[in-house]
Protein backbone atom coordinates (compact mmCIF):
# COMPACT_ATOMS: atom_id res chain seq x y z
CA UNK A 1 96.95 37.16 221.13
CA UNK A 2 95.56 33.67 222.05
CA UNK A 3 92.11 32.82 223.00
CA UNK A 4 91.30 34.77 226.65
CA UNK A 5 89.14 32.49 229.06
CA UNK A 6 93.89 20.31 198.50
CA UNK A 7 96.92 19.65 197.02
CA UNK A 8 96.71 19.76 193.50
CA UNK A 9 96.51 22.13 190.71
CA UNK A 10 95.08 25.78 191.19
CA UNK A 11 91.14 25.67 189.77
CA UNK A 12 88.85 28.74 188.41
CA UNK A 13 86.36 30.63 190.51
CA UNK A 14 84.47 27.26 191.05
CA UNK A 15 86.89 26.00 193.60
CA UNK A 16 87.25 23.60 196.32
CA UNK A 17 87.86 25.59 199.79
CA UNK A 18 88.56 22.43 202.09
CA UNK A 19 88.48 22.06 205.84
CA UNK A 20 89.40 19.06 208.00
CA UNK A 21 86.81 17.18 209.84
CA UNK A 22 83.19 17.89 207.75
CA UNK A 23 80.69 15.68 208.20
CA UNK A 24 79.66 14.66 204.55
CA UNK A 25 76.12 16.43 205.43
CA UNK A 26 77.23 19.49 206.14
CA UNK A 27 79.86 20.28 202.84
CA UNK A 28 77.46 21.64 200.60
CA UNK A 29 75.96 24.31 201.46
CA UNK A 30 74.09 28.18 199.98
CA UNK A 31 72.22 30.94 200.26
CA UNK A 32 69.16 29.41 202.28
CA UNK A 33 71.95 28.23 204.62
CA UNK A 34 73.28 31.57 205.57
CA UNK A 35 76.58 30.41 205.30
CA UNK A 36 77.41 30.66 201.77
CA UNK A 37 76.23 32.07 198.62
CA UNK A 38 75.62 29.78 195.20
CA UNK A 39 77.36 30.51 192.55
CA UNK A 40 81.09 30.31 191.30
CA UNK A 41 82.11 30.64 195.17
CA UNK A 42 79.77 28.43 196.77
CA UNK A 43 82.41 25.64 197.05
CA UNK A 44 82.25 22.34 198.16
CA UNK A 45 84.29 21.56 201.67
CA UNK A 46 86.33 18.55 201.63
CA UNK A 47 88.97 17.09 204.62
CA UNK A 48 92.56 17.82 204.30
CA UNK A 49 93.82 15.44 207.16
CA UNK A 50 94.69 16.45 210.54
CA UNK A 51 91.48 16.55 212.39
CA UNK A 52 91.92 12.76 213.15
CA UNK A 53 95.11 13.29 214.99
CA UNK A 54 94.11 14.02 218.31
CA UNK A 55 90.69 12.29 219.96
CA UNK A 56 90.09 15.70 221.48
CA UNK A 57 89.84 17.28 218.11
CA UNK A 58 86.28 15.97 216.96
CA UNK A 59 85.03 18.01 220.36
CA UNK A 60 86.47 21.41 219.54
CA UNK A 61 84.88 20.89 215.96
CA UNK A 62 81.58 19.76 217.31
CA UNK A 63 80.76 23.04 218.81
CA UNK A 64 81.93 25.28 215.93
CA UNK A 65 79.93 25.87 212.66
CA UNK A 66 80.46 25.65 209.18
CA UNK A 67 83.17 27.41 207.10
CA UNK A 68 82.23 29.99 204.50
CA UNK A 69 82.82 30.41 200.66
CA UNK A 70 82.06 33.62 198.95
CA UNK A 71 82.80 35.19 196.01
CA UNK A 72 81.60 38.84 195.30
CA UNK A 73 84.57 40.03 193.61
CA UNK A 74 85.26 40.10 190.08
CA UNK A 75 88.73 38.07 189.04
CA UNK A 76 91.44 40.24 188.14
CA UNK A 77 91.31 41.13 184.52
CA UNK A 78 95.02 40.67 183.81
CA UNK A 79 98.23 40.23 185.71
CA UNK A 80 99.06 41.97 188.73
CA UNK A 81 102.17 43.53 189.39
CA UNK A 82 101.73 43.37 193.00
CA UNK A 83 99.47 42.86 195.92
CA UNK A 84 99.00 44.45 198.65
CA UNK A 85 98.45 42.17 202.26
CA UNK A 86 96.55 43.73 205.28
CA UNK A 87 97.25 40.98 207.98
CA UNK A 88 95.48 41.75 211.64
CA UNK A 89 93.88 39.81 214.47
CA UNK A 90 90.46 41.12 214.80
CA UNK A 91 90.02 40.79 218.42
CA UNK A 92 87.07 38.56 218.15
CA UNK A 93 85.58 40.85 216.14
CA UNK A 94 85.84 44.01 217.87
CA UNK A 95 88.11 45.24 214.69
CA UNK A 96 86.60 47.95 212.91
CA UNK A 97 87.60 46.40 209.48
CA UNK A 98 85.66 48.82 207.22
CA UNK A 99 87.19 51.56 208.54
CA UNK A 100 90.51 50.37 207.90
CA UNK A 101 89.42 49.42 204.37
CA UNK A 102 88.07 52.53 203.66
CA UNK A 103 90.50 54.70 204.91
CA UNK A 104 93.23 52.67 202.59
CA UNK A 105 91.35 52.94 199.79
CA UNK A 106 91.10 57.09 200.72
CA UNK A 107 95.09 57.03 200.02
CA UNK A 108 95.75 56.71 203.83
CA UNK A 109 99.38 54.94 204.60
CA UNK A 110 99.82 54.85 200.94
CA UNK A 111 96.71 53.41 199.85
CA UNK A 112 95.56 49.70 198.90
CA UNK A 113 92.21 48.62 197.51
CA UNK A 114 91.64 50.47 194.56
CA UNK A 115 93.24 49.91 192.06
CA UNK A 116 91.78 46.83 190.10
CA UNK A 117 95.08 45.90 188.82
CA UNK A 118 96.72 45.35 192.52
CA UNK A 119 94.00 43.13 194.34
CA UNK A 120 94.01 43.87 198.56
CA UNK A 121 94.00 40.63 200.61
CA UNK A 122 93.28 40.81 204.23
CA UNK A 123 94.61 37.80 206.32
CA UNK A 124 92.49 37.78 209.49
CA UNK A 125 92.38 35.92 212.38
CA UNK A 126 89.91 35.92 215.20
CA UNK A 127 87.56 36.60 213.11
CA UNK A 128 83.99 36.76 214.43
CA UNK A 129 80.48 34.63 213.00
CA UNK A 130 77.35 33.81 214.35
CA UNK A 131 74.78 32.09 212.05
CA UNK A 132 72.72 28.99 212.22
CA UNK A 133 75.37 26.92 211.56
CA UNK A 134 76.51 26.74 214.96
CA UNK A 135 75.49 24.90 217.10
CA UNK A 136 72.77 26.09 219.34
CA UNK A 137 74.35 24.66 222.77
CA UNK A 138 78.00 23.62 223.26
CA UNK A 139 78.28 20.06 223.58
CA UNK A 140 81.12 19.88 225.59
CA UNK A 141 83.61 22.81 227.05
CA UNK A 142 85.94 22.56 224.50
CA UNK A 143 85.70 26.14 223.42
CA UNK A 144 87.71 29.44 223.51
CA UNK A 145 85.93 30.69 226.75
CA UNK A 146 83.35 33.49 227.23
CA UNK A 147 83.28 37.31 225.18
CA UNK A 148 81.84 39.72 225.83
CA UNK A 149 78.86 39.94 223.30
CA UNK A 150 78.13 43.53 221.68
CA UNK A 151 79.66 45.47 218.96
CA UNK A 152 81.06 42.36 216.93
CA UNK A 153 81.58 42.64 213.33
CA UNK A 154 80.37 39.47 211.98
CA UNK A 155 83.07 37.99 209.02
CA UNK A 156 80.05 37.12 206.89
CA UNK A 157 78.43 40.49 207.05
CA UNK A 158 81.76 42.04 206.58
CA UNK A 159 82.47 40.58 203.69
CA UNK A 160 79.30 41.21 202.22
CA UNK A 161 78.87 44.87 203.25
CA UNK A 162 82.37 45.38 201.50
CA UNK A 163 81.71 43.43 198.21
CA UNK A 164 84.76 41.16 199.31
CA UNK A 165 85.55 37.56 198.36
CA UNK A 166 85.84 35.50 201.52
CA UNK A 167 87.34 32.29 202.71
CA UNK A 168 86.65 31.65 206.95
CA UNK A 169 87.07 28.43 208.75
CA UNK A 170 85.99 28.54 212.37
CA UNK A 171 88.76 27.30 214.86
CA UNK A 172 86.70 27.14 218.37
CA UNK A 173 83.45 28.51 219.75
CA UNK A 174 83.20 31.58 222.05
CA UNK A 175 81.92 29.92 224.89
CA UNK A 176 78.26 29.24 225.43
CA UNK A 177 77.35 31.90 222.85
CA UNK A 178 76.18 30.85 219.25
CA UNK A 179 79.25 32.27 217.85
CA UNK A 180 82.51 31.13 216.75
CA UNK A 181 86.11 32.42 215.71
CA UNK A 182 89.10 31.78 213.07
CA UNK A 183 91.10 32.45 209.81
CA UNK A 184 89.69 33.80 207.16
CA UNK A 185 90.84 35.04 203.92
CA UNK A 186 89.45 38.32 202.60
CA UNK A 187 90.02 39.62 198.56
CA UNK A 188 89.16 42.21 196.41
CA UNK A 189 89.01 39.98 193.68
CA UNK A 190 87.87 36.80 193.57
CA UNK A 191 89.45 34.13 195.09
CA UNK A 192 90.10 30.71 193.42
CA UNK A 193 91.58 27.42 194.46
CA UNK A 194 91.51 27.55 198.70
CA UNK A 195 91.59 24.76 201.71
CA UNK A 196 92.01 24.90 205.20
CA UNK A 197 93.59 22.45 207.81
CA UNK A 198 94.26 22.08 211.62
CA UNK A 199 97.57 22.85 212.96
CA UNK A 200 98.47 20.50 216.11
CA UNK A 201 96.64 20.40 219.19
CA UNK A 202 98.41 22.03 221.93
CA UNK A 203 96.09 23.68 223.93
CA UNK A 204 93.35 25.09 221.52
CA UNK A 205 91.76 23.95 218.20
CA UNK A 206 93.76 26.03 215.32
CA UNK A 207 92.72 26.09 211.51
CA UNK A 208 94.62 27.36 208.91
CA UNK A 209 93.10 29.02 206.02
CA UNK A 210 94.65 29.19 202.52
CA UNK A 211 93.87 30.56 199.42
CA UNK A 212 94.74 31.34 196.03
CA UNK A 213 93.38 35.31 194.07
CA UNK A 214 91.56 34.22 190.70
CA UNK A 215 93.78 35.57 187.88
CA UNK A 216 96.75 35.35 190.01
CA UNK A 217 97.24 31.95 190.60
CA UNK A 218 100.45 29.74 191.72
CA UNK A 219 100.78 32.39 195.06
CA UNK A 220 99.20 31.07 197.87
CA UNK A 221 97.75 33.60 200.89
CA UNK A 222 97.69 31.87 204.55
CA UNK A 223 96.08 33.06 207.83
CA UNK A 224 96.74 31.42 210.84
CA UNK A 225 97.02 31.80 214.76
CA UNK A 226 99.42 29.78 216.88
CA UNK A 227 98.38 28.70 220.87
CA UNK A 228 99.98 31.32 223.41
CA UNK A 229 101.89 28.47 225.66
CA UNK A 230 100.90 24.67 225.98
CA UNK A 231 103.72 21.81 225.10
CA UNK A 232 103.75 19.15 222.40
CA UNK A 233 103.47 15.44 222.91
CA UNK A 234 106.48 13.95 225.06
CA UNK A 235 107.98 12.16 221.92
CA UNK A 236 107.75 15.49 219.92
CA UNK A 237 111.46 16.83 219.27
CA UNK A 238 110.29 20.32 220.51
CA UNK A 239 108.80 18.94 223.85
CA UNK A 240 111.88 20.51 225.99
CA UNK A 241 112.32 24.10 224.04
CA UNK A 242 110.62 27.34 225.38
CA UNK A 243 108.09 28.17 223.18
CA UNK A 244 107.22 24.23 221.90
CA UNK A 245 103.82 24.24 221.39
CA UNK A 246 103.74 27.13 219.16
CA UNK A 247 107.10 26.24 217.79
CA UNK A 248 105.57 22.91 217.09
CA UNK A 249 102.46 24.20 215.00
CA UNK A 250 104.56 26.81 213.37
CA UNK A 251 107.02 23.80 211.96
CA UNK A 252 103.94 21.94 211.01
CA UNK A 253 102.68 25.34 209.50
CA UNK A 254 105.47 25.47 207.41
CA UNK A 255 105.52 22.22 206.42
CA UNK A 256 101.60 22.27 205.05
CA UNK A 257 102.22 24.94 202.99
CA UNK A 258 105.06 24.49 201.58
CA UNK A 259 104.25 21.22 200.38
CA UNK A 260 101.07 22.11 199.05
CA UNK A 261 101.52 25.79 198.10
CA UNK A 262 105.37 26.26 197.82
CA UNK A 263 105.97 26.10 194.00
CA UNK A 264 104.43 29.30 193.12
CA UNK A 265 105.47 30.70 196.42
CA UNK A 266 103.35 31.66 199.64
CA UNK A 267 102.30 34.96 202.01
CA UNK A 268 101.70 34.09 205.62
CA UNK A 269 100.11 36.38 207.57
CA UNK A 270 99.76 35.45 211.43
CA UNK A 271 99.45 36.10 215.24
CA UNK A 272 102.06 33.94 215.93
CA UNK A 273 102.00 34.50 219.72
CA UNK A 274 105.22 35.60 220.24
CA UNK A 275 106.56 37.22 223.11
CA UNK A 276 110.54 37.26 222.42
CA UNK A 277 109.04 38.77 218.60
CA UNK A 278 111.71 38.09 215.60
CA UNK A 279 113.51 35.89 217.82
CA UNK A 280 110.69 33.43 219.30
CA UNK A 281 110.95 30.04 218.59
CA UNK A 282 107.78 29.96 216.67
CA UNK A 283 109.46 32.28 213.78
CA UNK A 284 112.69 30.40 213.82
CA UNK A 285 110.95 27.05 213.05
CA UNK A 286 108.83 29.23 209.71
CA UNK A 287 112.59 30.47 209.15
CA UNK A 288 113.58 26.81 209.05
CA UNK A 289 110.81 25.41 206.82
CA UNK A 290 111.74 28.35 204.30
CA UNK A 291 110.22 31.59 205.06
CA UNK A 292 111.66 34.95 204.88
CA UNK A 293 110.54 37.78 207.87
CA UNK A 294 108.78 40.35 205.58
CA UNK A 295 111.36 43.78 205.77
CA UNK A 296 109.56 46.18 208.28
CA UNK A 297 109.27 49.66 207.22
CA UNK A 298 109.87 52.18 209.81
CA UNK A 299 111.11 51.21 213.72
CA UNK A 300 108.22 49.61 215.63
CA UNK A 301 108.63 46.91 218.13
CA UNK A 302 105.61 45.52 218.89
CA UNK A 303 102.35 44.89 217.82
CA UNK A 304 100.05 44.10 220.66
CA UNK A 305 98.62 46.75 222.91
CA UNK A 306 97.83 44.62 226.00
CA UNK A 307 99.30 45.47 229.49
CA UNK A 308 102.56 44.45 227.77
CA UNK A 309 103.74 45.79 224.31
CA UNK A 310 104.84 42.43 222.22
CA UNK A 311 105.32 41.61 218.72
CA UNK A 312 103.40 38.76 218.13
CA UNK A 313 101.92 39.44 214.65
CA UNK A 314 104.35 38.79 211.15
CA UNK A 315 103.98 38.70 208.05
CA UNK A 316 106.71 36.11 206.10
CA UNK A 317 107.02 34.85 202.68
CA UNK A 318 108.17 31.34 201.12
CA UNK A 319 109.37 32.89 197.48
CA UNK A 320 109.42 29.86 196.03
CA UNK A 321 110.42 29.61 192.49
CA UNK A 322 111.56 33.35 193.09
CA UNK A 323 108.32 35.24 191.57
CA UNK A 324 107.67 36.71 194.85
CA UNK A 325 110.54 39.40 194.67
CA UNK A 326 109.56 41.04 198.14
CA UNK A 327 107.92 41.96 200.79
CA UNK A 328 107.91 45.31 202.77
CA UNK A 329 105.44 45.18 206.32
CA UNK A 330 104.20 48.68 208.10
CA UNK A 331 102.52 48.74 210.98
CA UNK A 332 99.39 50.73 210.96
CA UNK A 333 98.81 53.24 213.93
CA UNK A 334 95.21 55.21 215.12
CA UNK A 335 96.89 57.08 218.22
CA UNK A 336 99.84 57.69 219.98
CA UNK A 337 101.37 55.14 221.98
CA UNK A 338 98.28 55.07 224.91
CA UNK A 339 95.45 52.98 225.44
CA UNK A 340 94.92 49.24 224.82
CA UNK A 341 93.13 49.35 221.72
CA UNK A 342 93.69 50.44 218.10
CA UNK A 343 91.24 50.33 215.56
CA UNK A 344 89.19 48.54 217.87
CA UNK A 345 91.48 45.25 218.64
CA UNK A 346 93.65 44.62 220.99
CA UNK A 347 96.35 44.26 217.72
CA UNK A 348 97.43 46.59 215.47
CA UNK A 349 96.94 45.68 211.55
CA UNK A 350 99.87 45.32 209.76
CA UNK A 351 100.01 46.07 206.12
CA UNK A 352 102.51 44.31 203.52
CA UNK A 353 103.59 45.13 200.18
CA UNK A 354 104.07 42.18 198.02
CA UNK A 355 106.41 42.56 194.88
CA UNK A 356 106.13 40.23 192.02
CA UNK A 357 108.36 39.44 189.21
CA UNK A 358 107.33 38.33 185.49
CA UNK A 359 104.36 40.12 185.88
C-alpha cells in the first residue's frame, strides 16, 4: 500500500544502474562507503531525467541516500528457458524475505531459486536501508512519515546474507529516522545493464527501478510503487478521472519502459495501489501503453491484508518482440484468511512464472 504517515544497448556485469537527480559527488561509490561493493557491480549512477520536473522533487531526494549496486551472483552460464518473478511489497521492511526465499528454494509452491539454469528475480518495493548514506537529519518534511523502528530487514544486508545481486533506489525517507525506502531489484544471477527514474509527483517521491539478468539480456525486470490517491497537474488529461494520480504515473510508467526496455520485452512487478484491482484506472492506463495482466493461477481476490482486503499488487508483461511467451502469477499464502499480516507485511508476495521462447 502507499506510504502510512539508460537507454541504449544492454552492457556486461560492469553496468551503468542510473538514478535521476545524483549529485556528481555522490555517483561513485564502494565498499568503504557501505553502499556498494567494487567490482563488476559497483556501477556508476547517472540521471535519467525526471527529477527536474517538479521543484518539490530536489527536497524528497535531499533527505534520501544513495542507491545501491551489487553483484554477488554468478551470470547465468547459458540460456534460460524461463524465470521465475517473486514480486512483493516488503512493508518497510518488516517482510521476512529469507524465509520466503528459502522456503521456495525447499520446493514450497513449486519451487524457484535453485536451479542455476532458471535465475529467481524478486521485484520489491518498500524496501528498507539505513546506512551512512543518508542523511543524518531530514532537511525538510518531505518524507514518507514516521515507522516504527525494530525488526527491519535492511535491503543491503538482505542481499548480502542471501548471496543475491541487487539493484535499490531509495524513493523517500522514513521520517526523522536515518532510514529510507524504495524499488529494488533482487537476482540470483547477476544482473547487468539497470537504471532507475522518478515517476510523476503526485503526492510522494516514486522511483522506478529497472534491470536487465546477465546472460539473459534484451528482458527488462521493473519494480515500482504508484501514490495511493493525489491528482495530476490541472492541464494533465487524467486530472478529472478517479484514480488520476496513479493512473497518471502508471501511463508514464508505461511509457519509460517501453521506450527504453520494450524491444526485448519487459516484467513489471508493482503495488500499484489499486482499490477497484484488475479494473482500476492505474492498470487500464499499463493495459494501454502495452502490457498484458499476468494469468492468475488459482481464485484469489486480493492481495492486501489491511482492514480491507484489496488487490493492489500485479504483475504484467510488455512481450515485445514476442520472446516472452507467458506469464502465470500465484499468490503466496502463510495462514488462513485472519490476521493483517503474512510473511511479515502487510502484502502478500506474489510469485510469477515467466515463459520464454527461442531459448
Amino acid at each position: 500500500m502507499g506510504a502510512r504517515g539508460g537507454e541504449g544497448p544492454p552492457r556486461a556485469a560492469a553496468d551503468a544502474f542510473t538514478e535521476a537527480g545524483i549529485p556528481s559527488h555522490a555517483r561513485r561509490f564502494d565498499a568503504d562507503s557501505g553502499s556498494a561493493d567494487t567490482g563488476p557491480g559497483a556501477a556508476e549512477f547517472e540521471v535519467i531525467g525526471g527529477e527536474a520536473d517538479h521543484p518539490d522533487l530536489a527536497h524528497w531526494h535531499g533527505n534520501v541516500g544513495r542507491p545501491v549496486a551489487l553483484d554477488l551472483a554468478p551470470a547465468l552460464a547459458g540460456g534460460a528457458a524461463g524465470v521465475d518473478v517473486l514480486s512483493w511489497n516488503l512493508g518497510v521492511g518488516t517482510a521476512r524475505l529469507g524465509e520466503v526465499l528459502e522456503r521456495l528454494r525447499g520446493g514450497e509452491w513449486g519451487g524457484a531459486g535453485v536451479d542455476a539454469a532458471r535465475p529467481l528475480v524478486v521485484l520489491a518495493q518498500e524496501a528498507y536501508r539505513t546506512d551512512e548514506s543518508v542523511p543524518a537529519r531530514a532537511a525538510s518534511a518531505h518524507h514518507g512519515g514516521l515507522i516504527v523502528e525494530g525488526g527491519q530487514c535492511d535491503v543491503v544486508d538482505t542481499a548480502r546474507e542471501l548471496g543475491l545481486s541487487l539493484r535499490y533506489a531509495p524513493s523517500m525517507r522514513n521520517g526523522a529516522e536515518r532510514s529510507d525506502r524504495g524499488n529494488a531489484v533482487f537476482c540470483t544471477a547477476a544482473l547487468a545493464a539497470s537504471h532507475a527514474f522518478p515517476l510523476p509527483l503526485i503526492q510522494q517521491r516514486r522511483v522506478a527501478v529497472a534491470a536487465e539478468v546477465a546472460g539473459l539480456e534484451g528482458i527488462t525486470f521493473v519494480s515500482a510503487h504508484l501514490d495511493t490517491w493525489g491528482r495530476p497537474p490541472r492541464d494533465d488529461g487524467w486530472f478529472w478521472r478517479f484514480g488520476s494520480g496513479r493512473a497518471a504515473q502508471a501511463a508514464e510508467l508505461a511509457r519509460r519502459i517501453v521506450r527504453a526496455d520494450g524491444p526485448g520485452g519487459v516484467v513489471l512487478g508493482a503495488d500499484l495501489n489499486t482499490p477497484l484491482g484488475r479494473r482500476d484506472p492505474a492498470v487500464r492506463a499499463l493495459v494501454r501503453g502495452g502490457f498484458t495482466p499476468a494469468a492468475p493461477v488459482g481464485e484469489w481476490g486480493y492481495s492486501f491484508r489491511g482492514p480491507v482486503r484489496l488487490l493492489l499488487d500485479h504483475v504484467l508483461y510488455h512481450a515485445a518482440r514476442g520472446r516472452i511467451a507467458g506469464v502465470r502469477v500465484a499468490r503466496l499464502d502463510e495462514h488462513g484468511p485472519g490476521g493483517k499480516r503474512v510473511f511479515g507485511s502487510d502484502h502478500h508476495p506474489l510469485l510469477a512464472r515467466v515463459e520464454l521462447r527461442g531459448a
